[in-house]
C-alpha atoms as a PDB file:
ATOM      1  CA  UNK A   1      -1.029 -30.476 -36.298  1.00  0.00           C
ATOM      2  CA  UNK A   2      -0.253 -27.523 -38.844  1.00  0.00           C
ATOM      3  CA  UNK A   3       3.366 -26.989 -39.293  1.00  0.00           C
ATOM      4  CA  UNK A   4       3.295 -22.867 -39.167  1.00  0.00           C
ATOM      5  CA  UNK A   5       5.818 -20.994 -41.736  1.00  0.00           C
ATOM      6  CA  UNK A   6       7.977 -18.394 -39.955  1.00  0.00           C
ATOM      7  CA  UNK A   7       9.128 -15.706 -42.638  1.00  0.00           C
ATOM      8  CA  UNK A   8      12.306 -14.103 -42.060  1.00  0.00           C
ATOM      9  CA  UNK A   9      15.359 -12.554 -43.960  1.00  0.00           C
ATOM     10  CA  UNK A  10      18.801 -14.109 -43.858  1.00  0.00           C
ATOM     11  CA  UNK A  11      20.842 -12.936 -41.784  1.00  0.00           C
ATOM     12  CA  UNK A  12      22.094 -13.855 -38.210  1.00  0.00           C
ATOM     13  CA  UNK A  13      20.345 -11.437 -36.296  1.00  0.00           C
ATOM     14  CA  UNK A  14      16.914 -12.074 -38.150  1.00  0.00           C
ATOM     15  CA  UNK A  15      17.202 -15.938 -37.737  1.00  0.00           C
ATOM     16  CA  UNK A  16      17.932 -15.211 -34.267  1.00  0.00           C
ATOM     17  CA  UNK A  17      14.914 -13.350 -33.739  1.00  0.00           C
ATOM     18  CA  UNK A  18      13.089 -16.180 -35.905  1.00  0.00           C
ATOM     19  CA  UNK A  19      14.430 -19.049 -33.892  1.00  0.00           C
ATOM     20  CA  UNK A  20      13.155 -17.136 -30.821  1.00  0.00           C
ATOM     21  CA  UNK A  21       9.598 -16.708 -31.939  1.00  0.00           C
ATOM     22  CA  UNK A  22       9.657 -20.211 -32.952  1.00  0.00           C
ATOM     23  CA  UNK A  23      11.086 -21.390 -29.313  1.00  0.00           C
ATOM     24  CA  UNK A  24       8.045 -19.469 -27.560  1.00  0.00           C
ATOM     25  CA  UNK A  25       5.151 -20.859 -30.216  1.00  0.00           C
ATOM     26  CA  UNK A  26       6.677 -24.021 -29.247  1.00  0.00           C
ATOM     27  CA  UNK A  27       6.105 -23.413 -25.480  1.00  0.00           C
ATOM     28  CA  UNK A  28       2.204 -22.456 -26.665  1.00  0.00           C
ATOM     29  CA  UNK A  29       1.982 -25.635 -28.430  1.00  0.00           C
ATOM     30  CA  UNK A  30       2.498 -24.694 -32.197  1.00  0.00           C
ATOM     31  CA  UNK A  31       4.807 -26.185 -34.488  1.00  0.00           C
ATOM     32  CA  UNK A  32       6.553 -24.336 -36.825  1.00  0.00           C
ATOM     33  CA  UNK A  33       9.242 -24.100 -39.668  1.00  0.00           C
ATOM     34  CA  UNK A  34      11.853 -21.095 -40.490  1.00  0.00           C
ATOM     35  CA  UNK A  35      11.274 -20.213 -44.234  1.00  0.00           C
ATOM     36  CA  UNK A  36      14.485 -17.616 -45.349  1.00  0.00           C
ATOM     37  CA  UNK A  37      13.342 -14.837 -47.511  1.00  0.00           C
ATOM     38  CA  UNK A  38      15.786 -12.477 -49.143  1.00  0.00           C
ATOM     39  CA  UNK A  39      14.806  -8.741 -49.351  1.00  0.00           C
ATOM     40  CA  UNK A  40      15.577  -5.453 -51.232  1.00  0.00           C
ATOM     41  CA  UNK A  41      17.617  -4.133 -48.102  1.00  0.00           C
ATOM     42  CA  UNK A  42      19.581  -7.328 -47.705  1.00  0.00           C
ATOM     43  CA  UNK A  43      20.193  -7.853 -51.963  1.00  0.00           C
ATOM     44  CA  UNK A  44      21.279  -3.797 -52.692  1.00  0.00           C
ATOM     45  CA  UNK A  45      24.423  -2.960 -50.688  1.00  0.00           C
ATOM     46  CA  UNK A  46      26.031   0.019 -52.889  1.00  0.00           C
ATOM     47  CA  UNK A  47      22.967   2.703 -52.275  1.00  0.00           C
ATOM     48  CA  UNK A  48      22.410   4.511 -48.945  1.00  0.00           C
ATOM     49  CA  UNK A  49      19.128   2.782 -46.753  1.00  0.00           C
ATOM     50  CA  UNK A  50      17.392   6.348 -47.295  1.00  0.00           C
ATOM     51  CA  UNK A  51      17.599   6.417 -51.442  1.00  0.00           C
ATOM     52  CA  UNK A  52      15.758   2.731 -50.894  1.00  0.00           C
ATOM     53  CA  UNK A  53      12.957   3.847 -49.786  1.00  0.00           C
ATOM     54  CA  UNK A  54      10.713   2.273 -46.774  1.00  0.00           C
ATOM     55  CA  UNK A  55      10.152  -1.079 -46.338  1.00  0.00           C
ATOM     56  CA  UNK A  56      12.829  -2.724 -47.873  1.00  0.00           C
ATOM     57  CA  UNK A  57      13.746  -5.154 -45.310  1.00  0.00           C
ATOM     58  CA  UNK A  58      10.152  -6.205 -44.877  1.00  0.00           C
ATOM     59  CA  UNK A  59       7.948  -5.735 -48.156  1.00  0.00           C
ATOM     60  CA  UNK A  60       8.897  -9.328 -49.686  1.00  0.00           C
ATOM     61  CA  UNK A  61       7.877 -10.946 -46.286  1.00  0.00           C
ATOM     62  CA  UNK A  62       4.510  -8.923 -46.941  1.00  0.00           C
ATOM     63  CA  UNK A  63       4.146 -10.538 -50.417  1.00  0.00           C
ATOM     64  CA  UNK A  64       5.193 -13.959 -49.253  1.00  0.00           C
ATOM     65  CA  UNK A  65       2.300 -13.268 -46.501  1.00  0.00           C
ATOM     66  CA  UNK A  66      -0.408 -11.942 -48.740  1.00  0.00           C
ATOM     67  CA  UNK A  67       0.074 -15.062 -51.359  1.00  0.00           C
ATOM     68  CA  UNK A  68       0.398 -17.452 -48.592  1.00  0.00           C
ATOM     69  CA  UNK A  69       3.814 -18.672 -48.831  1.00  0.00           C
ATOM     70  CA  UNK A  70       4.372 -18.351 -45.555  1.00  0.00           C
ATOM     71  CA  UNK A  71       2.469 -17.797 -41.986  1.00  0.00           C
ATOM     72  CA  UNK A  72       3.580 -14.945 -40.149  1.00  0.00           C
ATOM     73  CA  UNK A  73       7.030 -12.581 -40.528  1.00  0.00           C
ATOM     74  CA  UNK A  74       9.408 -11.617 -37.509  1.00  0.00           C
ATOM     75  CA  UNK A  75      10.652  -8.340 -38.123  1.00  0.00           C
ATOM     76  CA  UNK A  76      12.847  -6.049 -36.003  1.00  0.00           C
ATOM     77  CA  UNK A  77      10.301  -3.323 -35.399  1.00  0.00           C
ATOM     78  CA  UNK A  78      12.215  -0.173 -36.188  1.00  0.00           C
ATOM     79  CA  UNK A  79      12.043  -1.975 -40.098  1.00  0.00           C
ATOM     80  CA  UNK A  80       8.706  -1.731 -40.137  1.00  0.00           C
ATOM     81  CA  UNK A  81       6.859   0.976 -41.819  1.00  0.00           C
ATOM     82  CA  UNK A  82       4.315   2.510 -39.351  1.00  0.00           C
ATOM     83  CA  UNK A  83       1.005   1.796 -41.732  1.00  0.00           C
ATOM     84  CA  UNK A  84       0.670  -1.593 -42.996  1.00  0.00           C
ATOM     85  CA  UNK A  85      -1.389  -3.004 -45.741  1.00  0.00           C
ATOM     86  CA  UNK A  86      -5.265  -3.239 -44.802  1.00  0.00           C
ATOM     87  CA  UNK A  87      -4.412  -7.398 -45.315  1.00  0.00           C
ATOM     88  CA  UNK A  88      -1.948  -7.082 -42.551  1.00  0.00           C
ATOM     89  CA  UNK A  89      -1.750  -7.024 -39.075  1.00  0.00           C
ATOM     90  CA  UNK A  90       0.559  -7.086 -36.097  1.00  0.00           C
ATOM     91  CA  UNK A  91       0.123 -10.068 -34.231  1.00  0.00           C
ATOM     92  CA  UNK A  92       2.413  -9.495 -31.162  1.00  0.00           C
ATOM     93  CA  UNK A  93       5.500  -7.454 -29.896  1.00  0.00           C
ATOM     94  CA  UNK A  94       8.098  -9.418 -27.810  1.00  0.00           C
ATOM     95  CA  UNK A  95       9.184  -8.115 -24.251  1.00  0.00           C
ATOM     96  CA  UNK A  96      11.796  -5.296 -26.163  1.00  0.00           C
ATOM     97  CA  UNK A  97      15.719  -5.228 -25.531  1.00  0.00           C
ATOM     98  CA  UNK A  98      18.035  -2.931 -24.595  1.00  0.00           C
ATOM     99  CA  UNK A  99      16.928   0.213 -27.088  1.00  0.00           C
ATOM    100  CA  UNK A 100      19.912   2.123 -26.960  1.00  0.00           C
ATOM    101  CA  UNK A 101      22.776   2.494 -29.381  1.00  0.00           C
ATOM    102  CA  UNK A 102      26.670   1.944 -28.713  1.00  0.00           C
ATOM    103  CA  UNK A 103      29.512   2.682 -30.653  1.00  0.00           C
ATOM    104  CA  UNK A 104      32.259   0.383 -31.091  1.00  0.00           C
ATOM    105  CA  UNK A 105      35.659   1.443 -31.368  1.00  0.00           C
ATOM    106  CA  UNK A 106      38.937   1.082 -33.203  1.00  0.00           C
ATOM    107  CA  UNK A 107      40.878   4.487 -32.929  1.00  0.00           C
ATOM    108  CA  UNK A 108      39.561   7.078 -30.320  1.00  0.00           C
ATOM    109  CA  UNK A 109      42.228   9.406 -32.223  1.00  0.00           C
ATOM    110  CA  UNK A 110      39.883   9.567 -35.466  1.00  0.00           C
ATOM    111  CA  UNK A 111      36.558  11.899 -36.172  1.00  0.00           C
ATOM    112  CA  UNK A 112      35.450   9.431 -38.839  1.00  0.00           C
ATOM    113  CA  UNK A 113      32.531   7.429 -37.622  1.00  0.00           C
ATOM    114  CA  UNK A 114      30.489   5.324 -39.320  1.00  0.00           C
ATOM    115  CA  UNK A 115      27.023   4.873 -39.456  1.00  0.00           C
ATOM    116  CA  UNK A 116      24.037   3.904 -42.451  1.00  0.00           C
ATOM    117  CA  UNK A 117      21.399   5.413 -40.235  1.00  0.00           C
ATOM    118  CA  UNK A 118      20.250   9.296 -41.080  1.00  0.00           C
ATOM    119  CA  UNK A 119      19.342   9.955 -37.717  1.00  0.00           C
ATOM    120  CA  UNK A 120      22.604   8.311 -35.813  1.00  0.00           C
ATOM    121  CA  UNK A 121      24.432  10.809 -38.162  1.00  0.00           C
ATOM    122  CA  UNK A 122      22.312  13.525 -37.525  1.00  0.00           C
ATOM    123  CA  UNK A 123      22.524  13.171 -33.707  1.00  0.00           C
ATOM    124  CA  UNK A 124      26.325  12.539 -33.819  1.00  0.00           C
ATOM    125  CA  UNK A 125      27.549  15.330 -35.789  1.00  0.00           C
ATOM    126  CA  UNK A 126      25.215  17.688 -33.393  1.00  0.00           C
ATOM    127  CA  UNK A 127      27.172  16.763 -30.490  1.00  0.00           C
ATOM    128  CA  UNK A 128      30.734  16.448 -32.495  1.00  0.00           C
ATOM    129  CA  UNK A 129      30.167  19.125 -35.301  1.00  0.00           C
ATOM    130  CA  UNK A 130      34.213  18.250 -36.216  1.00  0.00           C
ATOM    131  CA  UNK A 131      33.988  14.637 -36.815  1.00  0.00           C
ATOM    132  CA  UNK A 132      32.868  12.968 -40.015  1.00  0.00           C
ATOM    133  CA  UNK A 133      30.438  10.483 -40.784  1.00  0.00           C
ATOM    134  CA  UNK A 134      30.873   7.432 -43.350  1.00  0.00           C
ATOM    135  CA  UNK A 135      28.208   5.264 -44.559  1.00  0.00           C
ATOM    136  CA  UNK A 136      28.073   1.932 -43.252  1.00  0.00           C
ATOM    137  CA  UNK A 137      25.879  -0.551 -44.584  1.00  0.00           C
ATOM    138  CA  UNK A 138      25.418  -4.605 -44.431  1.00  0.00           C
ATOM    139  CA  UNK A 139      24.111  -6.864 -41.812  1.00  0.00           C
ATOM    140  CA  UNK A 140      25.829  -6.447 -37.894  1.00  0.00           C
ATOM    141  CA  UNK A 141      28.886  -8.884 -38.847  1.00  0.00           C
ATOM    142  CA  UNK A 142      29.833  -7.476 -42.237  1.00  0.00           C
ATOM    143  CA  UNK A 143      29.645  -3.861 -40.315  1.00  0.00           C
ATOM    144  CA  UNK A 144      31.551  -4.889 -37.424  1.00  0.00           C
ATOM    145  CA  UNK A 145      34.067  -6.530 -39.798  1.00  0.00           C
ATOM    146  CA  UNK A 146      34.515  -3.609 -42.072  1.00  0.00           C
ATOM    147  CA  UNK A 147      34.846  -1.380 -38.688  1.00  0.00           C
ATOM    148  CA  UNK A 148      37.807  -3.883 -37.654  1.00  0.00           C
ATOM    149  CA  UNK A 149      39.716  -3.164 -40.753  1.00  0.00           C
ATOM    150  CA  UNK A 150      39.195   1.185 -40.580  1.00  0.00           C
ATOM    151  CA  UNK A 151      41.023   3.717 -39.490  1.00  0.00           C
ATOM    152  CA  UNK A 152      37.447   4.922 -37.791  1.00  0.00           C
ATOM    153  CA  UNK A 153      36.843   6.465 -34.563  1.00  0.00           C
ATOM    154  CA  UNK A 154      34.121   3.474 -34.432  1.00  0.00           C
ATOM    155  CA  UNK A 155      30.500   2.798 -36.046  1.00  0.00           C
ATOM    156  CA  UNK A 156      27.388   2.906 -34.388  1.00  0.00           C
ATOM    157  CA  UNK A 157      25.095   0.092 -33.652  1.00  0.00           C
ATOM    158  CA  UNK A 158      22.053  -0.689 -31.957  1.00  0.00           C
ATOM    159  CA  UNK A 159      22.946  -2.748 -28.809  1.00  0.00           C
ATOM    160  CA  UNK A 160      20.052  -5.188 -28.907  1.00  0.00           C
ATOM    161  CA  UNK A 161      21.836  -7.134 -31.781  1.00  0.00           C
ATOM    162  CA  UNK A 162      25.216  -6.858 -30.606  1.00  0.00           C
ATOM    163  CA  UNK A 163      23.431  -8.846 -26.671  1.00  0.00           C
ATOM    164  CA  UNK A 164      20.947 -10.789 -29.497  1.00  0.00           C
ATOM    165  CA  UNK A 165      24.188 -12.758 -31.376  1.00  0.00           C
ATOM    166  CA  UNK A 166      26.279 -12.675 -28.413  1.00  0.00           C
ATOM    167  CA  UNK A 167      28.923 -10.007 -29.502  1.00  0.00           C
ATOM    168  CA  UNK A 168      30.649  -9.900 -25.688  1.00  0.00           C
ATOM    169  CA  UNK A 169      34.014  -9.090 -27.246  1.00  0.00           C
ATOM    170  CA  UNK A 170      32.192  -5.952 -29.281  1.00  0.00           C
ATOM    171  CA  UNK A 171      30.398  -4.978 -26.064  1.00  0.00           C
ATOM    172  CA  UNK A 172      33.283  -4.964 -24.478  1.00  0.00           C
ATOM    173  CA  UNK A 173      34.707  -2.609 -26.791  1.00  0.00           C
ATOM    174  CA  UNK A 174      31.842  -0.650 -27.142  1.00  0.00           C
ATOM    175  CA  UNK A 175      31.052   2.736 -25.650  1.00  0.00           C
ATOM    176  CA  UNK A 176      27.064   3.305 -24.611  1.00  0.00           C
ATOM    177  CA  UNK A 177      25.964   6.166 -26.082  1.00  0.00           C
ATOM    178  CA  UNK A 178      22.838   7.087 -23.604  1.00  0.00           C
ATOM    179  CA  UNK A 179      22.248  11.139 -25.263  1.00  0.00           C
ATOM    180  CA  UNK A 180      21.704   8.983 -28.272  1.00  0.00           C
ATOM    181  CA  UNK A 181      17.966   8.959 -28.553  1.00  0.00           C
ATOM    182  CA  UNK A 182      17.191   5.572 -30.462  1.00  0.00           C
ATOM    183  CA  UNK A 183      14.573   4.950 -33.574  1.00  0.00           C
ATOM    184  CA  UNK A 184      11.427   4.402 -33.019  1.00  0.00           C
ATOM    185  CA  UNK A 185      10.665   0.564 -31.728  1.00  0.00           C
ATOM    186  CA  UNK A 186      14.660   0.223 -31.853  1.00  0.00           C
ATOM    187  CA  UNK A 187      15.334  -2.966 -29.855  1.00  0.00           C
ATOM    188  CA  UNK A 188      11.431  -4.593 -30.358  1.00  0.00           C
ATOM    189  CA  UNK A 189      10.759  -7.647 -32.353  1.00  0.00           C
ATOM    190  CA  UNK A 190       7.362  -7.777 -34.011  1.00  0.00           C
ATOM    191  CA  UNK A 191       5.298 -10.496 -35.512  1.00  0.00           C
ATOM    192  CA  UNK A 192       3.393  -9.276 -38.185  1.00  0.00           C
ATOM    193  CA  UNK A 193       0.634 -12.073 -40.010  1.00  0.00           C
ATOM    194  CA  UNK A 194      -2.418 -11.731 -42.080  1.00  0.00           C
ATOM    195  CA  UNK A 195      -5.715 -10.325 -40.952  1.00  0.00           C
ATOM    196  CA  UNK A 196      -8.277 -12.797 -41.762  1.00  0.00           C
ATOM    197  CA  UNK A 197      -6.375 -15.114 -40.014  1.00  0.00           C
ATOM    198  CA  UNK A 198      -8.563 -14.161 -36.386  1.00  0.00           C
ATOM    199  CA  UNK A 199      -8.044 -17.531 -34.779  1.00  0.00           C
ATOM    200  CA  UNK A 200      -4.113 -17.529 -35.371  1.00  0.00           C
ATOM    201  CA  UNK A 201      -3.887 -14.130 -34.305  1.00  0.00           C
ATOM    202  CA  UNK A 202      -5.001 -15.023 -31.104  1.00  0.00           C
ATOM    203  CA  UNK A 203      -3.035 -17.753 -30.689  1.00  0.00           C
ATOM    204  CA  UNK A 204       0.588 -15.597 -31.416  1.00  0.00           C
ATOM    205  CA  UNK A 205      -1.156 -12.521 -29.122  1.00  0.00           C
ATOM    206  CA  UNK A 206       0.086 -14.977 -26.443  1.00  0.00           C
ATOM    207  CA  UNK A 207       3.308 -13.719 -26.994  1.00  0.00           C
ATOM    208  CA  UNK A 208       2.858 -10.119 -26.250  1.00  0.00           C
ATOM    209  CA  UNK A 209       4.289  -8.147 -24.345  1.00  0.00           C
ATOM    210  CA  UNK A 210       2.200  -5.088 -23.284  1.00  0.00           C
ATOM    211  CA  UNK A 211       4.355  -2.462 -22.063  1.00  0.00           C
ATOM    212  CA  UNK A 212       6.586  -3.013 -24.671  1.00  0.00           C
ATOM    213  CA  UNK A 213       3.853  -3.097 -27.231  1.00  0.00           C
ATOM    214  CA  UNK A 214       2.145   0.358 -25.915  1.00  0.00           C
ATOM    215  CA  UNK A 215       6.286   2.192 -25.789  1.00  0.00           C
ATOM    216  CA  UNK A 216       6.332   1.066 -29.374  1.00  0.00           C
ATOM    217  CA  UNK A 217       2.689   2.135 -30.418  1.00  0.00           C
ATOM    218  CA  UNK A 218       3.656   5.420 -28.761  1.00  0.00           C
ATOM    219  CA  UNK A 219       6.785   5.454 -30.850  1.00  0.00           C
ATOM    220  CA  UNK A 220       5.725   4.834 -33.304  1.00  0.00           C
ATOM    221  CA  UNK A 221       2.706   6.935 -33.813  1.00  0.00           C
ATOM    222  CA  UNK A 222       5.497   9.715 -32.984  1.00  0.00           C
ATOM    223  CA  UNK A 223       7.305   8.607 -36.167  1.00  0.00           C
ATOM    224  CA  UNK A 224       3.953   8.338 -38.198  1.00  0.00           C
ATOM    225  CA  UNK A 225       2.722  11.720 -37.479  1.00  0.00           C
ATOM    226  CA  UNK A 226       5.958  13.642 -37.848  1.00  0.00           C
ATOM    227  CA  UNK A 227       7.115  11.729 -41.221  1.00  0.00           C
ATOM    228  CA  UNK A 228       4.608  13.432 -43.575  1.00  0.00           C
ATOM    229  CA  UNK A 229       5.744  10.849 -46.421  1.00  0.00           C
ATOM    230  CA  UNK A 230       9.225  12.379 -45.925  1.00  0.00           C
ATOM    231  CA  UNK A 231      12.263  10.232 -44.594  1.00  0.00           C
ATOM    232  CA  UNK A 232      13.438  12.084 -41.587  1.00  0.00           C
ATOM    233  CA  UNK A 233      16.209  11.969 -38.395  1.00  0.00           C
ATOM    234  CA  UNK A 234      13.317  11.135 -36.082  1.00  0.00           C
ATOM    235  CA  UNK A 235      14.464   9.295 -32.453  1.00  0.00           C
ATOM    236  CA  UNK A 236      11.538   8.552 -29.869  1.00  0.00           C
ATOM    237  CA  UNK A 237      11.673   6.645 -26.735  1.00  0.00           C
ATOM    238  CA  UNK A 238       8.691   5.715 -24.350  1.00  0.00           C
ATOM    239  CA  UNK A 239       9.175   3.535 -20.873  1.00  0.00           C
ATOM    240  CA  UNK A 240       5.897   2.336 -19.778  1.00  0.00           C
ATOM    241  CA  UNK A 241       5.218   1.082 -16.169  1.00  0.00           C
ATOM    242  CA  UNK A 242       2.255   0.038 -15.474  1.00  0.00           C
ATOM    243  CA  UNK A 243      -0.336   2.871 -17.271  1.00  0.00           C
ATOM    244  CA  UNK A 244       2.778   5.551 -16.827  1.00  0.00           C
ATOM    245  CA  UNK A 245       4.489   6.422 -19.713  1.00  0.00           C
ATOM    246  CA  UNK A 246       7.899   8.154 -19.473  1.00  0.00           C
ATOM    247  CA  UNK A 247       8.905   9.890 -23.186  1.00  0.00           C
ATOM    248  CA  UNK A 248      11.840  11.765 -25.036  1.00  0.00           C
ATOM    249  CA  UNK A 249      11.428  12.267 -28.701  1.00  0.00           C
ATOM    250  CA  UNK A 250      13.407  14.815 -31.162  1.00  0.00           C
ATOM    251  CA  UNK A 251      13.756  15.784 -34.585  1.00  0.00           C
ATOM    252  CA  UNK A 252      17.249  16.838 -35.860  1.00  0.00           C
ATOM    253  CA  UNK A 253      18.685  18.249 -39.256  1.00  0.00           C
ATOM    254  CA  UNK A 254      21.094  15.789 -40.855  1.00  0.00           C
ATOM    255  CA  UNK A 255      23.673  18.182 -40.330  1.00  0.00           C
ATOM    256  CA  UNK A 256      23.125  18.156 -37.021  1.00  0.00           C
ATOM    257  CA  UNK A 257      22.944  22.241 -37.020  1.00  0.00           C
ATOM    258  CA  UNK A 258      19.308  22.273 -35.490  1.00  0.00           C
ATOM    259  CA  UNK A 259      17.134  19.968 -33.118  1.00  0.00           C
ATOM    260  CA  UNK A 260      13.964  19.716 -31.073  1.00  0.00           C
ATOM    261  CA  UNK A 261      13.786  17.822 -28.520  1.00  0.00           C
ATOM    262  CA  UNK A 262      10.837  17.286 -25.953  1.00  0.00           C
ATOM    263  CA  UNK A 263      10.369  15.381 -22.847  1.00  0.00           C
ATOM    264  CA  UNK A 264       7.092  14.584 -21.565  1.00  0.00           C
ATOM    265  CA  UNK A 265       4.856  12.143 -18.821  1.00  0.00           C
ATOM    266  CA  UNK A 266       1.725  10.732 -18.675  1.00  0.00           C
ATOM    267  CA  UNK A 267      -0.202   8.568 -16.022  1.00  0.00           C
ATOM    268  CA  UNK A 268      -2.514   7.096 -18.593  1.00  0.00           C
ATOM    269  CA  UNK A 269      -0.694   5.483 -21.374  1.00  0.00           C
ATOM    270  CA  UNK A 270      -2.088   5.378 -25.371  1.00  0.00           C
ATOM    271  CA  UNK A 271      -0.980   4.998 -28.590  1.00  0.00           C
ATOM    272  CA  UNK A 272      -2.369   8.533 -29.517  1.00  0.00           C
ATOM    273  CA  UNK A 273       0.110  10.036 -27.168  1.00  0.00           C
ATOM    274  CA  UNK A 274       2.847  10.032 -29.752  1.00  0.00           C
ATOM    275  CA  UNK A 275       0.732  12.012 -32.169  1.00  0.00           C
ATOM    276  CA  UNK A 276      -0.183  14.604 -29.600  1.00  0.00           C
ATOM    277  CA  UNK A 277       3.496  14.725 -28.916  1.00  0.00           C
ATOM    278  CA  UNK A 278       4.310  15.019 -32.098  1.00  0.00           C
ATOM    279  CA  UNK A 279       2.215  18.339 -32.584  1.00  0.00           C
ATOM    280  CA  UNK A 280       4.209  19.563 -29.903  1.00  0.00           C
ATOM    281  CA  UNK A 281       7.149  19.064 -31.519  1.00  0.00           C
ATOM    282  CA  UNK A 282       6.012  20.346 -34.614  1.00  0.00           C
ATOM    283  CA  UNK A 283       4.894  23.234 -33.100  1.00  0.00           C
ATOM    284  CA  UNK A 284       8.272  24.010 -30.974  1.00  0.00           C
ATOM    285  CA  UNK A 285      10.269  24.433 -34.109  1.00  0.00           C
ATOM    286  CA  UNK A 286      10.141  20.969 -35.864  1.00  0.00           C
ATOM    287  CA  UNK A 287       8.075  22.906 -38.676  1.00  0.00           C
ATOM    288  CA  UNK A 288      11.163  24.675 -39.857  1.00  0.00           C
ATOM    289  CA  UNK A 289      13.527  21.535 -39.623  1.00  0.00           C
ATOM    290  CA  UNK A 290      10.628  19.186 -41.738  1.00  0.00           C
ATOM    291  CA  UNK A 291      10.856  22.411 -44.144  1.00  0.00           C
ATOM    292  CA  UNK A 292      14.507  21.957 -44.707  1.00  0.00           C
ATOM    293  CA  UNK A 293      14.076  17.861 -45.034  1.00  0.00           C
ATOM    294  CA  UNK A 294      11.574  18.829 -47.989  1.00  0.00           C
ATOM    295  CA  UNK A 295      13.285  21.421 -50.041  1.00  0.00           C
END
């Protein structure tokens, strides 16, 4: 039998997800083998993520794909920009965890909080105009560890990895922050492989989840339709049960002065709900805040 080659960066949290799509292949009957991959997000640590530009956690997994060094890439979702290459295709989204963010404390006394993600700052500093947010960049231990040694109020993080490398003490320390609307496909682990590959495809499909893969779609067609090539503070959330979809999306300056927000139902779930919503959006005011994002 083929040995399959599971792409993947470095860190804990992505060879976590890695070992877990290798654990369910297994259960399907298909061998496989973890091959590390180091990316432009994980090698440049002294630039914001937004001056990098999208994809960097996941375009050398795309190369290693397209010349065949390896078989498929696990990504967390929210990584992954929302059009791939034409030679590229999502194979399956895992049953999604938690999608909300937490913050985890040092010094409830401080208005410093720390954060590398444009729309976590946006959305805090709307709720606490007073406080002031740091950048905070590295993989979830390095953050956590540089948090440990602040004076900071605390730095945000998306819950998911905190359960995913079993941060208990951190969680336990942690404060949820449910007004927090999370990125788009925050908490969803993706397989992404190449689309000739039809048979293989079908075999990883196996592994889908579908309400979580229709919430993300949703998402992330929200994300796609709003972005206009233009990095922005974007947060979208979907719950499907069943063909009911549950959604809360908004748009927010990174100064937090200005936001849109919309909440909206539908008993017939589809991707091209998110764009529709989008418009919406748009139309409510997010215009004037993609205006400002531009200029």
């Amino acid at each position: 039998m083929i040995e399959l080659k599971i792409g993947t960066r470095g860190s804990d949290l992505a060879r976590f997800q890695a070992n877990l799509v290798q654990q369910k292949l297994a259960e399907i009957g298909l061998d496989s083998k973890i091959v590390i991959i180091k990316t432009k997000g994980d090698a440049i640590q002294n630039r914001s993520l937004q001056s990098l530009g999208t994809g960097i956690f996941t375009k050398a997994l795309d190369d290693a794909l397209i010349n065949g060094a390896i078989d498929i890439a696990v990504h967390s979702m929210k990584d992954v920009p929302t059009v791939l290459s034409p030679s590229l295709s999502e194979y399956a989204v895992l049953e999604r965890g938690d999608d909300g963010d937490v913050l985890v404390g040092n010094d409830p006394s401080s208005q410093v909080v720390a954060t590398g993600s444009i729309r976590r700052k946006a959305q805090w500093l709307r709720r606490h105009p007073n406080d002031v947010v740091t950048d905070l960049r590295g993989n979830v231990e390095t953050r956590i560890e540089k948090v440990k040694r602040s004076e900071w109020k605390g730095g945000i993080f998306a819950k998911a990895g905190l359960v995913r490398l079993n941060r208990h003490l951190d969680l336990a320390d942690s404060m949820d922050l449910d007004w927090m609307i999370p990125a788009p496909a925050q908490g969803a682990i993706v397989v992404i492989g190449r689309t000739e590959e039809r048979v293989l495809q079908e075999q990883v499909y196996q592994l889908n989840h579908h309400e979580s893969s229709l919430a993300v779609a949703i998402e992330r067609t929200f994300l796609n339709t709003l972005e206009g090539g233009c990095a922005a503070p974007i947060g979208a959330r979907a719950f499907v049960s069943g063909k009911r979809v549950k959604f809360v999306g908004c748009l927010t300056a990174p100064d937090g002065q200005s936001e849109i927000r919309l909440e909206r139902e539908s008993m017939e779930g589809a991707p091209e709900l998110g764009a529709v919503w989008a418009n919406e959006l748009l139309n409510e005011g997010g215009r004037e805040i993609m205006r400002l994002l531009q200029n």
